[in-house]
PDB file of N, CA and C in Angstrom:
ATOM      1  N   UNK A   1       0.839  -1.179   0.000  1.00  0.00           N
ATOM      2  CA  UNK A   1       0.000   0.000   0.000  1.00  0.00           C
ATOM      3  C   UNK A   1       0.887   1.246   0.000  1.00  0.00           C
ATOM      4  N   UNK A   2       0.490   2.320  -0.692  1.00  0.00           N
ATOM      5  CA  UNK A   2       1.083   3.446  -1.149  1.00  0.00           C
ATOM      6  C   UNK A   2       0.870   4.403  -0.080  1.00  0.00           C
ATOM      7  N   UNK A   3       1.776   5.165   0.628  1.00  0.00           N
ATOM      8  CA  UNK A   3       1.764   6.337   1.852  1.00  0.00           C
ATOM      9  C   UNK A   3       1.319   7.509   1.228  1.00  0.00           C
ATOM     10  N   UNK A   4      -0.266   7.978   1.977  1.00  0.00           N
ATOM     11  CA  UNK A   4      -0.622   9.371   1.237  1.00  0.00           C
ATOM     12  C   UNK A   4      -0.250  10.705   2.629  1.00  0.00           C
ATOM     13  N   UNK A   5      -0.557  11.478   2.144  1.00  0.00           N
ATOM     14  CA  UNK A   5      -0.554  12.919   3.100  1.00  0.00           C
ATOM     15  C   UNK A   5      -1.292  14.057   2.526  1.00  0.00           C
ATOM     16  N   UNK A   6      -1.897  14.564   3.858  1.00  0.00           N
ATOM     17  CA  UNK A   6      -2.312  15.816   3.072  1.00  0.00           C
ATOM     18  C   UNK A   6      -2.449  16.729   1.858  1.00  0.00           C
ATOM     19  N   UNK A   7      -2.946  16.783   1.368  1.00  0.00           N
ATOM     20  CA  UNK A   7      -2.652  17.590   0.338  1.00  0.00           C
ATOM     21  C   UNK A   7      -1.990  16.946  -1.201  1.00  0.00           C
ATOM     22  N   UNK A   8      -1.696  15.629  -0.865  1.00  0.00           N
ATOM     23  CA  UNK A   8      -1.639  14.952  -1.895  1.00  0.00           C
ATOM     24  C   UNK A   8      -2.927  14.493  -3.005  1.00  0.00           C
ATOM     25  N   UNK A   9      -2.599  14.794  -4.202  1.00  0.00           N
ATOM     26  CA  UNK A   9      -3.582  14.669  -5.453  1.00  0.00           C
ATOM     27  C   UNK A   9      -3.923  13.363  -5.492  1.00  0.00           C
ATOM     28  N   UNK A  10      -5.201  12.269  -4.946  1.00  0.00           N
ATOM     29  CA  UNK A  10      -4.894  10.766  -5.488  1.00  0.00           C
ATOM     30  C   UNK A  10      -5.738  10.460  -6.870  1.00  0.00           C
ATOM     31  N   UNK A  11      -6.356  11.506  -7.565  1.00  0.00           N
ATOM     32  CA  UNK A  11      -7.061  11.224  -8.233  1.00  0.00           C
ATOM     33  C   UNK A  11      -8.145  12.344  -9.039  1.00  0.00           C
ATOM     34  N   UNK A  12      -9.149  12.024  -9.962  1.00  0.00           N
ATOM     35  CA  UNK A  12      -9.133  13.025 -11.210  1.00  0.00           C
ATOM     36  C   UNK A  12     -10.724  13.272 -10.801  1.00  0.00           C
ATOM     37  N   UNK A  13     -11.451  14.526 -10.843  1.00  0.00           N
ATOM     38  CA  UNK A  13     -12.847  14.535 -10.294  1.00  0.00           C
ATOM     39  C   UNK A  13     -13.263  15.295 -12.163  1.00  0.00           C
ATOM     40  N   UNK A  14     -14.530  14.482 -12.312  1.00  0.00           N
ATOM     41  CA  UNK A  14     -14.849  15.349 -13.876  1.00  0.00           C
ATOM     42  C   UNK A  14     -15.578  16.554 -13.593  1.00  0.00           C
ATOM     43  N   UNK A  15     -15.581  17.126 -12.397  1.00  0.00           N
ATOM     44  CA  UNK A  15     -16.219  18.644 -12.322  1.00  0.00           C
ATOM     45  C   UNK A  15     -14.942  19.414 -11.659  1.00  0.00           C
ATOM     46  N   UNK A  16     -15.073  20.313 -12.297  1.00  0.00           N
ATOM     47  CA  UNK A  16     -14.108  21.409 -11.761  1.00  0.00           C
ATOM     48  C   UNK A  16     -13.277  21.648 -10.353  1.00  0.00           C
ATOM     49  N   UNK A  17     -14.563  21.437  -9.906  1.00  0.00           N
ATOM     50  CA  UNK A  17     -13.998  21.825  -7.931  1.00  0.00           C
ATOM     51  C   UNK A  17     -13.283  20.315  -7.654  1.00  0.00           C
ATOM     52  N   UNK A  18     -12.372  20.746  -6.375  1.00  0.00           N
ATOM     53  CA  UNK A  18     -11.352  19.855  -5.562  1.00  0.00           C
ATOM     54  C   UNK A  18     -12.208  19.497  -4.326  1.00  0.00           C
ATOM     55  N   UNK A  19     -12.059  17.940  -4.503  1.00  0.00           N
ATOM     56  CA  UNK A  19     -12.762  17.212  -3.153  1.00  0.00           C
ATOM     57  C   UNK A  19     -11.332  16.846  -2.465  1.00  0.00           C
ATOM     58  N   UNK A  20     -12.176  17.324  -1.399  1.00  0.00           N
ATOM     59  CA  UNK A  20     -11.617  16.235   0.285  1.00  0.00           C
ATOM     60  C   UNK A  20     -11.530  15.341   0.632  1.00  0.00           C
ATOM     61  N   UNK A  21     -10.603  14.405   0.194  1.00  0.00           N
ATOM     62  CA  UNK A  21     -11.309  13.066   0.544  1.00  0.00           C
ATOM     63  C   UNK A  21     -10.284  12.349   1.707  1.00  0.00           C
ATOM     64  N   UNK A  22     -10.634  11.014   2.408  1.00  0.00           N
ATOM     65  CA  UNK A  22      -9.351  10.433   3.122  1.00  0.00           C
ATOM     66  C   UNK A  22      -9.367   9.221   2.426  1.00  0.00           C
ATOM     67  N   UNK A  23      -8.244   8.471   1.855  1.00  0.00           N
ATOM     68  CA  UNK A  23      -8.350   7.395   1.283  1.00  0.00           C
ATOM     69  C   UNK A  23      -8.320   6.484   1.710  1.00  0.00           C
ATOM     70  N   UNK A  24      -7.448   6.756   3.267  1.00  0.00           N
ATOM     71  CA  UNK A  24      -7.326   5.526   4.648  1.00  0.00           C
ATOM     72  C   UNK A  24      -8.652   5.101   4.796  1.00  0.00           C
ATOM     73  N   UNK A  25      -9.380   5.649   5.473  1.00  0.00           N
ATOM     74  CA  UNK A  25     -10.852   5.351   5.961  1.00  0.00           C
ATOM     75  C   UNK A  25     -11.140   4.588   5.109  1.00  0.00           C
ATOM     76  N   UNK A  26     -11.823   3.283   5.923  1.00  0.00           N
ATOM     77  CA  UNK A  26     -12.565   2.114   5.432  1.00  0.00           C
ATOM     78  C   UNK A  26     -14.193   2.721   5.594  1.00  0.00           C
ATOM     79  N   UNK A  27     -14.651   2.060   4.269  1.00  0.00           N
ATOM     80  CA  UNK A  27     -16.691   1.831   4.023  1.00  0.00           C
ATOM     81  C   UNK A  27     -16.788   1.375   5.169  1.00  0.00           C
ATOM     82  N   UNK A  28     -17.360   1.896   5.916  1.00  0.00           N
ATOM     83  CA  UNK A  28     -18.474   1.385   7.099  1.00  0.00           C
ATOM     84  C   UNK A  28     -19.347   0.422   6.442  1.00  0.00           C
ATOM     85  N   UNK A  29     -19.511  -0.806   7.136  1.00  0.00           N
ATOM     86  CA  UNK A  29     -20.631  -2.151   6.420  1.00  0.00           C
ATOM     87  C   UNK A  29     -21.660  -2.407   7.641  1.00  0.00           C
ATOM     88  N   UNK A  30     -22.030  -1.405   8.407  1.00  0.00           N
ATOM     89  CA  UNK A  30     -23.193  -1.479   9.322  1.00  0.00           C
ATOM     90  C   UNK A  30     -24.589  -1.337   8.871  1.00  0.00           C
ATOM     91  N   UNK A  31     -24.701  -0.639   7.556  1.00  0.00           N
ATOM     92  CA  UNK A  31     -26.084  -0.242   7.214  1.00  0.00           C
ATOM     93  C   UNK A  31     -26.405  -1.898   5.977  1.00  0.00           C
ATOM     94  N   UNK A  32     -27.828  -2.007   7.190  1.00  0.00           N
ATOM     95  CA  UNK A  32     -28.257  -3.533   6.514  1.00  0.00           C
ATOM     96  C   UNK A  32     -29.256  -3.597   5.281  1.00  0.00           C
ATOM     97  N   UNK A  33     -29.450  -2.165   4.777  1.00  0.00           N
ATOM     98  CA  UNK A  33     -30.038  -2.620   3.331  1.00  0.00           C
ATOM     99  C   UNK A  33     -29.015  -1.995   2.091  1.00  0.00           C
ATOM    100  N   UNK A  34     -28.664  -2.545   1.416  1.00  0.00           N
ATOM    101  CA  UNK A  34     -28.086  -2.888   0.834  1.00  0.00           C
ATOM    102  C   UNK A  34     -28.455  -3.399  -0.335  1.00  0.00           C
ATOM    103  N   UNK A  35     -27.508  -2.454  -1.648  1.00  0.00           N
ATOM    104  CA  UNK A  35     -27.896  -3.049  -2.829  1.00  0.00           C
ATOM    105  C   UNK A  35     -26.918  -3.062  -3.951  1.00  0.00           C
ATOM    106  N   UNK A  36     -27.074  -3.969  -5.001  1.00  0.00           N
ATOM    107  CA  UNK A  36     -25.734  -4.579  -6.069  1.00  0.00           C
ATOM    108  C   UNK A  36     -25.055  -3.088  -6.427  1.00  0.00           C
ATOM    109  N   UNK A  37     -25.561  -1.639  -6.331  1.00  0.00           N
ATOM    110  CA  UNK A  37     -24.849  -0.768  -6.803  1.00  0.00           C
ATOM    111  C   UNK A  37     -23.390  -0.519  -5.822  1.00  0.00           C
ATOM    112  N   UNK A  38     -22.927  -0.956  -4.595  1.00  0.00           N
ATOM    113  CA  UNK A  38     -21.889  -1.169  -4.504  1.00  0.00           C
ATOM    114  C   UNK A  38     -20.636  -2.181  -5.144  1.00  0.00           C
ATOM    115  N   UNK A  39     -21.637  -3.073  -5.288  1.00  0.00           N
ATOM    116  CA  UNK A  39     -21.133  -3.975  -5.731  1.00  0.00           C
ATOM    117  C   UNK A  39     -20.552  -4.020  -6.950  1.00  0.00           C
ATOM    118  N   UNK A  40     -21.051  -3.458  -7.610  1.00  0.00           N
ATOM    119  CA  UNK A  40     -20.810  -3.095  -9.427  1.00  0.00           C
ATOM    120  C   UNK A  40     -20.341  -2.075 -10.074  1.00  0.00           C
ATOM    121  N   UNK A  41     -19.631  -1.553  -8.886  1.00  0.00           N
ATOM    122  CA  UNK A  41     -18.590  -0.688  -8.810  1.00  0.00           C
ATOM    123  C   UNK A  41     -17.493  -0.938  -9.145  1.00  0.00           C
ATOM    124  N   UNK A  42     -16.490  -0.635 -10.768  1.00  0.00           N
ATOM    125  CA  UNK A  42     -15.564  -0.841 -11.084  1.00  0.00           C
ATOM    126  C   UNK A  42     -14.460   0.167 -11.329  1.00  0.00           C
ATOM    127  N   UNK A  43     -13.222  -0.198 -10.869  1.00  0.00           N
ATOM    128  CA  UNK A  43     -12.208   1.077 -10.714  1.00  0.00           C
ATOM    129  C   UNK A  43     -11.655   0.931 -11.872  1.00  0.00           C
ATOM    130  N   UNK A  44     -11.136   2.100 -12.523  1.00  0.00           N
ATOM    131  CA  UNK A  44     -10.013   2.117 -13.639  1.00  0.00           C
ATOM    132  C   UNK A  44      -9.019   1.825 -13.295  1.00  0.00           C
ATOM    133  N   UNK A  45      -7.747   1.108 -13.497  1.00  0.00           N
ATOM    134  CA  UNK A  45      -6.685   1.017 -13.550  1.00  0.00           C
ATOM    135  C   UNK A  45      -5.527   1.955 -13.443  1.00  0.00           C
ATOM    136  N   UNK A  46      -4.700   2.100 -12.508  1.00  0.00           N
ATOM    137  CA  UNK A  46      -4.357   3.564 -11.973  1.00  0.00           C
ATOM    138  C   UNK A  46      -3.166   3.320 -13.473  1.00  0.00           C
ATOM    139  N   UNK A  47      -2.580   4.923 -13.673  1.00  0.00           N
ATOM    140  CA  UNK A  47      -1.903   4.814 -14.924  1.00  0.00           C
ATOM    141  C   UNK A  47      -0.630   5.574 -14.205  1.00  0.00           C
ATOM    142  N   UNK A  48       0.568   5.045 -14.450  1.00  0.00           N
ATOM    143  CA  UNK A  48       2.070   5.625 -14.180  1.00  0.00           C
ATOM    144  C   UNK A  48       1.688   6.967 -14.339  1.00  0.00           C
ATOM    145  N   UNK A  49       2.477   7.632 -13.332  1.00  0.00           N
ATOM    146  CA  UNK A  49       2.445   8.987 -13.794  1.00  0.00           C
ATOM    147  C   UNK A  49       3.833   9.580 -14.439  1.00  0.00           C
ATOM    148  N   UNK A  50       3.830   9.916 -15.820  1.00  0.00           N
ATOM    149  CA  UNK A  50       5.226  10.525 -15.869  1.00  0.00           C
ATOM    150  C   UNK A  50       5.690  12.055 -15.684  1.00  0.00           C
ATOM    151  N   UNK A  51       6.428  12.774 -15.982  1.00  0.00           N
ATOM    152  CA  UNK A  51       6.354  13.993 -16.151  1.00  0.00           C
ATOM    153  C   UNK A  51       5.754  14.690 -17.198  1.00  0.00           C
ATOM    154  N   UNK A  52       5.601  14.280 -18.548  1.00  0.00           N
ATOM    155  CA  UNK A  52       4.975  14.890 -19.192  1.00  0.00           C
ATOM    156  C   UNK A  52       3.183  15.175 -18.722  1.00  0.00           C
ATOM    157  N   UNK A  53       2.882  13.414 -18.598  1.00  0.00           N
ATOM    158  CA  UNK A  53       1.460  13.690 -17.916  1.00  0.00           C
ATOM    159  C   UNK A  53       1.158  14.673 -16.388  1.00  0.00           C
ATOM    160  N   UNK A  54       2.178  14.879 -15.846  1.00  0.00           N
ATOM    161  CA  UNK A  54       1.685  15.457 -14.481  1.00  0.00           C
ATOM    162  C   UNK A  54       1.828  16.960 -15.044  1.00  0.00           C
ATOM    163  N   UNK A  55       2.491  17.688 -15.999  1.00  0.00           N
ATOM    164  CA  UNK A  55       2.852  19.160 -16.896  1.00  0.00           C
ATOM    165  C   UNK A  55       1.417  19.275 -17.157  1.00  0.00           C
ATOM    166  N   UNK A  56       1.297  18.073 -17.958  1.00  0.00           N
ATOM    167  CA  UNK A  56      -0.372  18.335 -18.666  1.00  0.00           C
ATOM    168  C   UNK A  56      -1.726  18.189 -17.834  1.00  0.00           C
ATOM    169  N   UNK A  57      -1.316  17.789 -16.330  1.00  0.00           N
ATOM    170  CA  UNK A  57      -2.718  17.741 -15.614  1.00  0.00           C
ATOM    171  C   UNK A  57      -2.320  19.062 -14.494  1.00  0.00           C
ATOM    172  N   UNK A  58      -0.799  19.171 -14.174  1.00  0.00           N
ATOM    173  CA  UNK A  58      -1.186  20.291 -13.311  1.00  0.00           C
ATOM    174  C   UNK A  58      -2.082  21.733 -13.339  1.00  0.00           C
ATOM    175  N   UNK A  59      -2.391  22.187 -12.116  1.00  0.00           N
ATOM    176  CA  UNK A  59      -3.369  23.580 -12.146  1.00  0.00           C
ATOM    177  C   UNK A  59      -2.631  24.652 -11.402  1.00  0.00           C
ATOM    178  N   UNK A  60      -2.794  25.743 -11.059  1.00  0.00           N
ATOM    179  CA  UNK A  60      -2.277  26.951 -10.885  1.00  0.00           C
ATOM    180  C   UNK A  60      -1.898  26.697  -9.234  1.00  0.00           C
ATOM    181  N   UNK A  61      -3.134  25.708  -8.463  1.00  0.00           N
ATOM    182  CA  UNK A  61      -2.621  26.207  -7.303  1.00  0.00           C
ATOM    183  C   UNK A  61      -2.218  24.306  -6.854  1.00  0.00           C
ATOM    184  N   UNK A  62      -1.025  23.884  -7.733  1.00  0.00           N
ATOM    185  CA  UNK A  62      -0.238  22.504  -7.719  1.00  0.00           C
ATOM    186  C   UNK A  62       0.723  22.241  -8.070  1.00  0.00           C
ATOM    187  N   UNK A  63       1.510  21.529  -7.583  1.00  0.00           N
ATOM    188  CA  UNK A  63       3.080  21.803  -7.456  1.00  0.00           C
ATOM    189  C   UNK A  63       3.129  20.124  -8.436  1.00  0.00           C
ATOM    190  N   UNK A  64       4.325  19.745  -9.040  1.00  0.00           N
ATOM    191  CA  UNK A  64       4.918  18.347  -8.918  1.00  0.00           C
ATOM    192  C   UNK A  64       5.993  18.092  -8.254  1.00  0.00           C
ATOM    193  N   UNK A  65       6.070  16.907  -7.576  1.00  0.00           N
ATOM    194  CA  UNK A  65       7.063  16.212  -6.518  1.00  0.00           C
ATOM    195  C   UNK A  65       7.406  15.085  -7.231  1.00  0.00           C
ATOM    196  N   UNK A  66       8.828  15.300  -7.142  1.00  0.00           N
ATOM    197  CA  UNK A  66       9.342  14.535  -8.127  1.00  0.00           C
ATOM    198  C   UNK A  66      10.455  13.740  -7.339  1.00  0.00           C
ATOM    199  N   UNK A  67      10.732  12.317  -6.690  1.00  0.00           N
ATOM    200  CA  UNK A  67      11.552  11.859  -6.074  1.00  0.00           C
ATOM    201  C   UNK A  67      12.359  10.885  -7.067  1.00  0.00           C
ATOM    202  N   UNK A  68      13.216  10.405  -6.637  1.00  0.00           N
ATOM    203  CA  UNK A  68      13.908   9.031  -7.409  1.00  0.00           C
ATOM    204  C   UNK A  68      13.088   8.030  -7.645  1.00  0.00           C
ATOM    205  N   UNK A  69      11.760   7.687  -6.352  1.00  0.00           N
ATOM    206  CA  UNK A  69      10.859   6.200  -6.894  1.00  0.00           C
ATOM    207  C   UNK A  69       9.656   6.926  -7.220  1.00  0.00           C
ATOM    208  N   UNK A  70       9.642   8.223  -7.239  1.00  0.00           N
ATOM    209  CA  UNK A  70       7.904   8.378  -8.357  1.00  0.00           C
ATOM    210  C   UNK A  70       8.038  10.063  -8.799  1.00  0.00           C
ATOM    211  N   UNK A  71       6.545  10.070  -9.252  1.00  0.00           N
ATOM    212  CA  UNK A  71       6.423  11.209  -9.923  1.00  0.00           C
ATOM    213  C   UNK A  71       4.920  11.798  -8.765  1.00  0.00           C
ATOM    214  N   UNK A  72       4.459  12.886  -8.566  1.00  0.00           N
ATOM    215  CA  UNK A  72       3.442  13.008  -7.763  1.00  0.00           C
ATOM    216  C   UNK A  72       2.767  14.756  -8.095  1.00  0.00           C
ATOM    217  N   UNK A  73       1.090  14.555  -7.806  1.00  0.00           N
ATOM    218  CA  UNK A  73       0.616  15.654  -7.926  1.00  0.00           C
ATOM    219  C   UNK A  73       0.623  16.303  -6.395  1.00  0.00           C
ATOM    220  N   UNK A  74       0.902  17.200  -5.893  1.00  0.00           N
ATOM    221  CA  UNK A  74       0.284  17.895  -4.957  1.00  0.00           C
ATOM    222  C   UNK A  74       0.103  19.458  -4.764  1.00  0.00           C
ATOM    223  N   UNK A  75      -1.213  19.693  -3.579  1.00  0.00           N
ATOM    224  CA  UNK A  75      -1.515  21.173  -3.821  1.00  0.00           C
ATOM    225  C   UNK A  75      -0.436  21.993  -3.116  1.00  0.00           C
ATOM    226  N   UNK A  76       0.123  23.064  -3.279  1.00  0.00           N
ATOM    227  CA  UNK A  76       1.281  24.197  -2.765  1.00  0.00           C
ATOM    228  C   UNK A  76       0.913  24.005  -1.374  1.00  0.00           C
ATOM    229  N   UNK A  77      -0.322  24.218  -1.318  1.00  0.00           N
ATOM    230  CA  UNK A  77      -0.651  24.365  -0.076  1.00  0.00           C
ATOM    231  C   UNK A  77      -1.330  23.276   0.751  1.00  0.00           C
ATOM    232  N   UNK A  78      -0.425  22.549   1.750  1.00  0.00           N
ATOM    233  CA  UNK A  78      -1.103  21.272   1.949  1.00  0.00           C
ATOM    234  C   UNK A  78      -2.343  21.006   2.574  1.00  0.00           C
ATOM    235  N   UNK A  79      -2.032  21.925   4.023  1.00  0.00           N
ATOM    236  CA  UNK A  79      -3.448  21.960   5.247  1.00  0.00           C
ATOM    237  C   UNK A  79      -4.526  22.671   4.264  1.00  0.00           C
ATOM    238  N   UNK A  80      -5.884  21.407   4.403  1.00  0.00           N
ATOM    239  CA  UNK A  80      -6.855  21.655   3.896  1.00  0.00           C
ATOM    240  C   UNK A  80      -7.648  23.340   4.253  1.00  0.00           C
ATOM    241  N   UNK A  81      -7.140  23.500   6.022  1.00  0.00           N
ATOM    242  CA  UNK A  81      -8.110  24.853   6.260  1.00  0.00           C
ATOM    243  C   UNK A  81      -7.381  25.788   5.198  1.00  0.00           C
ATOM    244  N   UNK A  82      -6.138  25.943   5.173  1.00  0.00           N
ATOM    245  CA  UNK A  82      -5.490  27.195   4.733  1.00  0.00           C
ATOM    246  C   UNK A  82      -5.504  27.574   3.637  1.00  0.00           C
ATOM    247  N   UNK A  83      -6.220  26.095   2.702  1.00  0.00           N
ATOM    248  CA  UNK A  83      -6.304  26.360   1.395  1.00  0.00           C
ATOM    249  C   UNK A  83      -7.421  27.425   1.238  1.00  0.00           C
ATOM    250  N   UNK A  84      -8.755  27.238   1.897  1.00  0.00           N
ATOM    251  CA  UNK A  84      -9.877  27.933   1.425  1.00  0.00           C
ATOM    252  C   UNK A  84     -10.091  29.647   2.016  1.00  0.00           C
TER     253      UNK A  84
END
């Protein structure tokens, strides 16, 4: 499993605005009705990120982090309050 933090980009939203999300947190499975639309829920296949692709997805207020074992999106500004 991959180590996230704050302010790290894990992923692509098709509307404009930036969600909050925690990726740690597990689905709660307490609620007993229940139906196949969880179930039939299929993920895309995460895609390498290189540098050209992270040039072409960054936005004004996102940096790239670039180490020896990866390539990474994140916002300048990490703490969620300070962003807004």
């Amino acid at each position: 499993m991959k180590k996230v933090y704050e302010g790290m980009i894990v992923g692509i939203h098709s509307k404009p605005v930036d969600l909050n999300v925690n990726p740690t947190r597990e689905k709660k499975l307490t609620n007993t009705r229940t139906t196949s639309k969880d179930e039939a829920t299929k993920l895309i296949k995460t895609q390498e990120m290189t540098l050209e692709r992270a040039i072409d997805l960054i936005k004004d207020d996102e940096m790239i982090e670039i180490t020896p074992k990866s390539i990474r999106l994140r916002k300048t500004i990490l703490h969620e309050g300070y962003r807004k």
